[in-house]
Protein backbone atom coordinates (compact mmCIF):
# COMPACT_ATOMS: atom_id res chain seq x y z
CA UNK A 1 16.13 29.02 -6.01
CA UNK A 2 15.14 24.81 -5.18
CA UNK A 3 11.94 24.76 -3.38
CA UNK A 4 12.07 23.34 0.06
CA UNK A 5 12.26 19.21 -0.33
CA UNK A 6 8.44 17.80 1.41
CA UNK A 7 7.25 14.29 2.34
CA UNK A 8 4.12 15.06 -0.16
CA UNK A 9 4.20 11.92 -2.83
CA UNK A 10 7.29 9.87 -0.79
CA UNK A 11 4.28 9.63 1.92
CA UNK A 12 1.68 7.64 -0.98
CA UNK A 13 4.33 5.89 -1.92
CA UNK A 14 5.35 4.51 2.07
CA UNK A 15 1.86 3.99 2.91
CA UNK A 16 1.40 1.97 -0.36
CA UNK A 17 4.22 -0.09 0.37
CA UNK A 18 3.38 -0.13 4.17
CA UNK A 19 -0.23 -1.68 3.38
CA UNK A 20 1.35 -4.32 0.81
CA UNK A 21 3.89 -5.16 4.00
CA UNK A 22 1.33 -5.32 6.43
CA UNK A 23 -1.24 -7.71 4.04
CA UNK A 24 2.27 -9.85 3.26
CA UNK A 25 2.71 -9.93 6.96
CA UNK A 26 -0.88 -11.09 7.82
CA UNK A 27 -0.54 -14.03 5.19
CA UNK A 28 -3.41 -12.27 3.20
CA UNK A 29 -1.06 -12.49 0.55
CA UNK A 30 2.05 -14.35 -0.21
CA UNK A 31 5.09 -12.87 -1.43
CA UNK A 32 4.69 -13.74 -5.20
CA UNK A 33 1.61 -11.74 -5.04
CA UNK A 34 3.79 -9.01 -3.68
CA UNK A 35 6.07 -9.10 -5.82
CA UNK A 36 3.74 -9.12 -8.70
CA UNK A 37 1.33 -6.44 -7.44
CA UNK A 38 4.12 -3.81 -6.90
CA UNK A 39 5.63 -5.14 -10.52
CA UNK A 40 2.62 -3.64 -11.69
CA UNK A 41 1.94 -0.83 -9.56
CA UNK A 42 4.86 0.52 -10.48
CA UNK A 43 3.53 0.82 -14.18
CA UNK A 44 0.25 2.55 -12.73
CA UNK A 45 1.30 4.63 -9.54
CA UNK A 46 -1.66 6.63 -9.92
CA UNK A 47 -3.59 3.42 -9.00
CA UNK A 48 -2.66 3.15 -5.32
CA UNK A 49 -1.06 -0.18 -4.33
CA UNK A 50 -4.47 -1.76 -2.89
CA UNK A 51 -6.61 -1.40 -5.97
CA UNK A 52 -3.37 -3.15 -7.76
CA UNK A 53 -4.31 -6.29 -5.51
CA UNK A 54 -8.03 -6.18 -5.30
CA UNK A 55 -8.20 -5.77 -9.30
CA UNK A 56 -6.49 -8.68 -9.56
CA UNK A 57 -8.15 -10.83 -7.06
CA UNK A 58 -5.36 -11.19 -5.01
CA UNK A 59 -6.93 -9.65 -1.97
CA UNK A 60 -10.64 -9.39 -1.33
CA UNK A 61 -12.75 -6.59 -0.07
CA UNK A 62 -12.81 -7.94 3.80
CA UNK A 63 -8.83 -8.74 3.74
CA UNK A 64 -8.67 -4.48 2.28
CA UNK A 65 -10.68 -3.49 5.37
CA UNK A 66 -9.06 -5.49 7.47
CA UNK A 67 -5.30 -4.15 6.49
CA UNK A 68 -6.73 -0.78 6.19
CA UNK A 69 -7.81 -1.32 10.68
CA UNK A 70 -4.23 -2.74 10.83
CA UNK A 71 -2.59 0.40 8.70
CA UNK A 72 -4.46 2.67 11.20
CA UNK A 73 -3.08 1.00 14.40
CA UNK A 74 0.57 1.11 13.10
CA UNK A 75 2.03 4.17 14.70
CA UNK A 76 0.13 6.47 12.72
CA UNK A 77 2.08 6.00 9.58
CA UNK A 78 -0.79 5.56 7.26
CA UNK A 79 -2.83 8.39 8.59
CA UNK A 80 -0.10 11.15 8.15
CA UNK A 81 -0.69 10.27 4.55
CA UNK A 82 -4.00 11.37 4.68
């Protein structure tokens, strides 16, 4: 019998993408950067999405924190991930 089908890792993987959107969206990035940070995220998923850009230097420390307040206020997608 097929175990029951659960949001477990689809939910990492939407609130990776969702904080990539939302630092795209608040021109903390530009969509090269995007582009180039999920590129390579997608060769290290265990690294979540936000380490990808911060490694890189393509989003500092602040910008993280201040996604991460923007991430909280959006609906509550990013905290049913956690």
């Amino acid at each position: 019998m097929q175990e029951p089908w659960t949001w477990g890792p689809q939910l990492k993987r939407i609130e990776n993408l969702l904080f990539g959107v939302l630092a795209l969206q608040a021109d903390l990035i530009d969509s090269r950067k995007f582009i180039d940070a999920c590129t390579l995220w997608t060769t290290r998923k265990s690294v979540p999405l936000v380490d990808v850009l911060v490694q890189n230097g393509w989003l500092s420390p602040a910008d993280k924190s201040h996604v991460d307040s923007a991430k909280s206020n959006s609906h509550g997608v990013g905290s049913a991930a956690r």
